[in-house]
N, C-alpha and C. Protein backbone atom coordinates (compact mmCIF):
# COMPACT_ATOMS: atom_id res chain seq x y z
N UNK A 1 37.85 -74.78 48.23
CA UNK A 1 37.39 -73.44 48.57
C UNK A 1 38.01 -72.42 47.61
N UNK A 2 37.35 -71.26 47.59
CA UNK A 2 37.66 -70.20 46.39
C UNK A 2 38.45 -69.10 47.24
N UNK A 3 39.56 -68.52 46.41
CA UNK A 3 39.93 -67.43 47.11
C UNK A 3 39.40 -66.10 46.88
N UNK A 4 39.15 -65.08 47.80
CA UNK A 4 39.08 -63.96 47.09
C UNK A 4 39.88 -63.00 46.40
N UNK A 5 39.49 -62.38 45.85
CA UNK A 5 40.58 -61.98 44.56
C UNK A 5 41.21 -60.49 45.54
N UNK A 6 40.38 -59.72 46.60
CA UNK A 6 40.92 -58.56 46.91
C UNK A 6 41.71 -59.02 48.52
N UNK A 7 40.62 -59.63 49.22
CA UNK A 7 41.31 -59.81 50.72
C UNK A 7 42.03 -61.18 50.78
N UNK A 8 41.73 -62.43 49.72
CA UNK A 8 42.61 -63.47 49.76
C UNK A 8 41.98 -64.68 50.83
N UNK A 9 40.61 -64.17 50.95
CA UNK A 9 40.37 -65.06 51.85
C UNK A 9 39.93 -66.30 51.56
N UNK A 10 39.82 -67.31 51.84
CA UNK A 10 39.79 -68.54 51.25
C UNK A 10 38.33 -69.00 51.83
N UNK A 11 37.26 -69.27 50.98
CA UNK A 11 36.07 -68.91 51.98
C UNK A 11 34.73 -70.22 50.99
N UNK A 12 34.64 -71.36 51.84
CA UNK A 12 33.85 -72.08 51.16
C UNK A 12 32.45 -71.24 50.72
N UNK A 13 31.83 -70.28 50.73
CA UNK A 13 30.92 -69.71 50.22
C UNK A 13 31.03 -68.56 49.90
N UNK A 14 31.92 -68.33 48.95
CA UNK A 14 32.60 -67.19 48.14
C UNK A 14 31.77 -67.39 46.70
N UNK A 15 32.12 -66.63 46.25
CA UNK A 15 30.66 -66.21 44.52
C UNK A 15 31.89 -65.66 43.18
N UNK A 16 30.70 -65.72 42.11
CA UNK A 16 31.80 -65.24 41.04
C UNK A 16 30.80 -64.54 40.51
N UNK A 17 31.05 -63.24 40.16
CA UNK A 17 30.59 -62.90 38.99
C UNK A 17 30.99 -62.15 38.29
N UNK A 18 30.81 -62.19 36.98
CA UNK A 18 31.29 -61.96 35.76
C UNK A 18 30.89 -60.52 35.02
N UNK A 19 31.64 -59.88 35.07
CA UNK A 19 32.27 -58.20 34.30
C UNK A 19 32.82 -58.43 33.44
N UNK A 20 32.17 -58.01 31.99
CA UNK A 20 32.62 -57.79 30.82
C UNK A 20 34.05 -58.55 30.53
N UNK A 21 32.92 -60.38 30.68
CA UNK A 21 33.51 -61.04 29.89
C UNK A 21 34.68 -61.76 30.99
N UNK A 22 35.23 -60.89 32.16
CA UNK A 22 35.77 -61.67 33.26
C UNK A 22 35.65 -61.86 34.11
N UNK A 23 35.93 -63.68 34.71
CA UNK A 23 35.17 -63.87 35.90
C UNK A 23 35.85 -63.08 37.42
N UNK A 24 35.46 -62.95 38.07
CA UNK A 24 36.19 -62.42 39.59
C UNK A 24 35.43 -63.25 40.62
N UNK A 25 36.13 -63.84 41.59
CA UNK A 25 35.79 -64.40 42.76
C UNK A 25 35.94 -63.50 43.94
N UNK A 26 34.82 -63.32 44.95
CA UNK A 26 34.44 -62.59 46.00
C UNK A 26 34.37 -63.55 46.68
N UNK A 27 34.77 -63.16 48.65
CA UNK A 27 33.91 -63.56 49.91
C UNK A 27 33.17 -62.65 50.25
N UNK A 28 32.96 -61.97 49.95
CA UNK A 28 31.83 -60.66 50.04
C UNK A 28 31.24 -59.63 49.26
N UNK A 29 30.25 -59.07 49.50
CA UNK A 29 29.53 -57.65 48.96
C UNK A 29 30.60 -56.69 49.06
N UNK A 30 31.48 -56.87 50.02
CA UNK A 30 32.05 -55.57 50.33
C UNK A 30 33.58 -55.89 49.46
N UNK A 31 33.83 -56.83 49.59
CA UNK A 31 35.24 -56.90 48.20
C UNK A 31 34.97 -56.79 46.68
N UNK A 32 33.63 -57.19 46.24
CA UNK A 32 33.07 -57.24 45.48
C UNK A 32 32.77 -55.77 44.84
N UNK A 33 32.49 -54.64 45.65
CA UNK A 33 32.16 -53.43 45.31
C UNK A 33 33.26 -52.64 45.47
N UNK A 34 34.15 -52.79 46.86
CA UNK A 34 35.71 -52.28 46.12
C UNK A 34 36.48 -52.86 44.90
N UNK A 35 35.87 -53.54 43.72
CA UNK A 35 36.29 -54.24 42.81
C UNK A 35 35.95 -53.46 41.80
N UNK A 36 34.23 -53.44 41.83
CA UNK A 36 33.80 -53.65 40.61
C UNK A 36 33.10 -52.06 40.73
N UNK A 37 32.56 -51.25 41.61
CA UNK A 37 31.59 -50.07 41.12
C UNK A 37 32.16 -49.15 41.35
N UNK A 38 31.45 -48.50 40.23
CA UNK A 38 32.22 -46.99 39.81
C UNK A 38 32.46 -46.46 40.89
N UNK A 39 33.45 -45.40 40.99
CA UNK A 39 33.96 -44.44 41.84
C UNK A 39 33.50 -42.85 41.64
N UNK A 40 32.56 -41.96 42.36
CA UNK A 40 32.11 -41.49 42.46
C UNK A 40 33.21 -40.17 41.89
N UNK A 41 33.49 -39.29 40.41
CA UNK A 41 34.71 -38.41 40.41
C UNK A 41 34.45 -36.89 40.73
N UNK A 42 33.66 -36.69 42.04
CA UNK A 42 33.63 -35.74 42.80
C UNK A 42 34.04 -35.69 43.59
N UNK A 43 33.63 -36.81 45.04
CA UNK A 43 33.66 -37.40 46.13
C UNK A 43 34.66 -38.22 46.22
N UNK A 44 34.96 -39.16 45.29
CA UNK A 44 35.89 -40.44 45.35
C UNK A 44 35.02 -41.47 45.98
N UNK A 45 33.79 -41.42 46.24
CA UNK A 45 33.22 -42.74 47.41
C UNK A 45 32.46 -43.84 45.79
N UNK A 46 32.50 -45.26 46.50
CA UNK A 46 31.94 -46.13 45.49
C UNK A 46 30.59 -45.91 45.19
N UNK A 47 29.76 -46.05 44.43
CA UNK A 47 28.77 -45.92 43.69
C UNK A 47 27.64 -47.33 43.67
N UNK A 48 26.99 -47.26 44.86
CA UNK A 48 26.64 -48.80 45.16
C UNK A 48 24.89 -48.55 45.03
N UNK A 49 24.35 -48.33 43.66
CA UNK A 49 23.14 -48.33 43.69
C UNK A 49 23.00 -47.76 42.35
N UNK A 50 22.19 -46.80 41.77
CA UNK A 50 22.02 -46.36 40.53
C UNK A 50 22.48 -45.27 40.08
N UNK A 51 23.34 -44.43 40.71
CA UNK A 51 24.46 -43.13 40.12
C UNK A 51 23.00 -42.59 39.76
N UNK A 52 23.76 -40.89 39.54
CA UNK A 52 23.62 -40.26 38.38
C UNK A 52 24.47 -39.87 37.19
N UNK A 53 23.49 -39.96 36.30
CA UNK A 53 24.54 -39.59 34.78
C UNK A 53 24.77 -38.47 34.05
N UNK A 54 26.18 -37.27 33.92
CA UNK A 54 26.01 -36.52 33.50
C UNK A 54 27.19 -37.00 32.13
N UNK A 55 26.41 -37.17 30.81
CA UNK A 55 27.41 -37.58 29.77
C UNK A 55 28.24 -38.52 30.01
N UNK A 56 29.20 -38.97 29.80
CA UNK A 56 29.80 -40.12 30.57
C UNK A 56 30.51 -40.67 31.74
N UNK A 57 29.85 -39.85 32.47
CA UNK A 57 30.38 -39.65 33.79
C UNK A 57 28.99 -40.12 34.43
N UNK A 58 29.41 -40.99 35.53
CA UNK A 58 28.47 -41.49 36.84
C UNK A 58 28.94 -40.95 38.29
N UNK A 59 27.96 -40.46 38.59
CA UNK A 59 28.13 -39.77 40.15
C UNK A 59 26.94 -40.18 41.13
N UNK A 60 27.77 -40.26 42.77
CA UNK A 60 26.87 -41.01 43.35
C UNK A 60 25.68 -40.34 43.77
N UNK A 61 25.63 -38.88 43.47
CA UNK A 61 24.23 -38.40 43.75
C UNK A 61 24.05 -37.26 43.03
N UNK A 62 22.92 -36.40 42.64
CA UNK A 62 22.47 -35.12 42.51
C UNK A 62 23.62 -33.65 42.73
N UNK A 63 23.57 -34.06 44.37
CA UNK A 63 24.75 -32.90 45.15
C UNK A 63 25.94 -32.88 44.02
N UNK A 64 26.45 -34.04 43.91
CA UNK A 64 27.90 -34.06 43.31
C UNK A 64 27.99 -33.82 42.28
N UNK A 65 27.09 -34.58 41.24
CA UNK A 65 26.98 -33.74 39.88
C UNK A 65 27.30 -32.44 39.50
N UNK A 66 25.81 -31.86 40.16
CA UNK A 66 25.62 -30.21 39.99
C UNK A 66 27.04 -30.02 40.99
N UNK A 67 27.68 -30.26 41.61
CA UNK A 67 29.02 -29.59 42.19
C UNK A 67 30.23 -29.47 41.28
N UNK A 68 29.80 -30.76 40.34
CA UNK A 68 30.91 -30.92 39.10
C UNK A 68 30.47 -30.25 38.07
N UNK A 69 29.68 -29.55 37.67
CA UNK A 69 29.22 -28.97 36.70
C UNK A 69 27.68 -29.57 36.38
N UNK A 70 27.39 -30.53 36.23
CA UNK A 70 26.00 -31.26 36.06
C UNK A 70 25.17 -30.67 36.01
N UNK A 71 24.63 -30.50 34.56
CA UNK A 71 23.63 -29.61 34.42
C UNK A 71 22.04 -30.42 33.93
N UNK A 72 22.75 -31.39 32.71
CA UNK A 72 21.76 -32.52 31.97
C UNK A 72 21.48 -34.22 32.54
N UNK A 73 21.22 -33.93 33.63
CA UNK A 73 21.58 -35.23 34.13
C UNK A 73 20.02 -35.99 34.41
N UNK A 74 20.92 -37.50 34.28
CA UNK A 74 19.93 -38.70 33.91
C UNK A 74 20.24 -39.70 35.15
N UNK A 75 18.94 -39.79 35.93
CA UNK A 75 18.81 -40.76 36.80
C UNK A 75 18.75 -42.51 36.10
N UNK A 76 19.83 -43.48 36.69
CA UNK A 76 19.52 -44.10 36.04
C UNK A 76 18.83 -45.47 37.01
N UNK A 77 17.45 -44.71 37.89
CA UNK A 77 16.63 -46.01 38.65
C UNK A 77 16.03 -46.77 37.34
């Protein structure tokens, strides 16, 4: 059985997948995304779908952007 890399759980149907080049083992969606997706730098909340993009910054919605300044921003569905 695989452990998970955040809660440690030891879980015969745990997954890996691979981020730039390193592997990480999950028992879940939900350790998996406190791992791996961006953090929203308005809000602080994770970013679990397609952000928006203002320059190199990803935010989890519209609201937050334009709250951060976001003026040129790129949906990235």
């Amino acid at each position: 059985m695989a452990k998970c890399e955040i809660c440690e759980n030891e879980y015969d149907k745990a997954f890996e997948i691979i981020a730039g080049g390193k592997s990480h083992i999950f028992d879940s969606f939900e350790c998996a995304i406190h791992a791996l997706a961006p953090t929203c730098p308005h809000c602080q909340c994770r970013i679990v779908g397609h952000g928006v993009e203002q320059g190199d910054q990803i935010f989890c919605c519209v609201h937050c952007a334009r709250a951060d300044g976001g003026t040129e921003l790129k949906d990235r569905a």
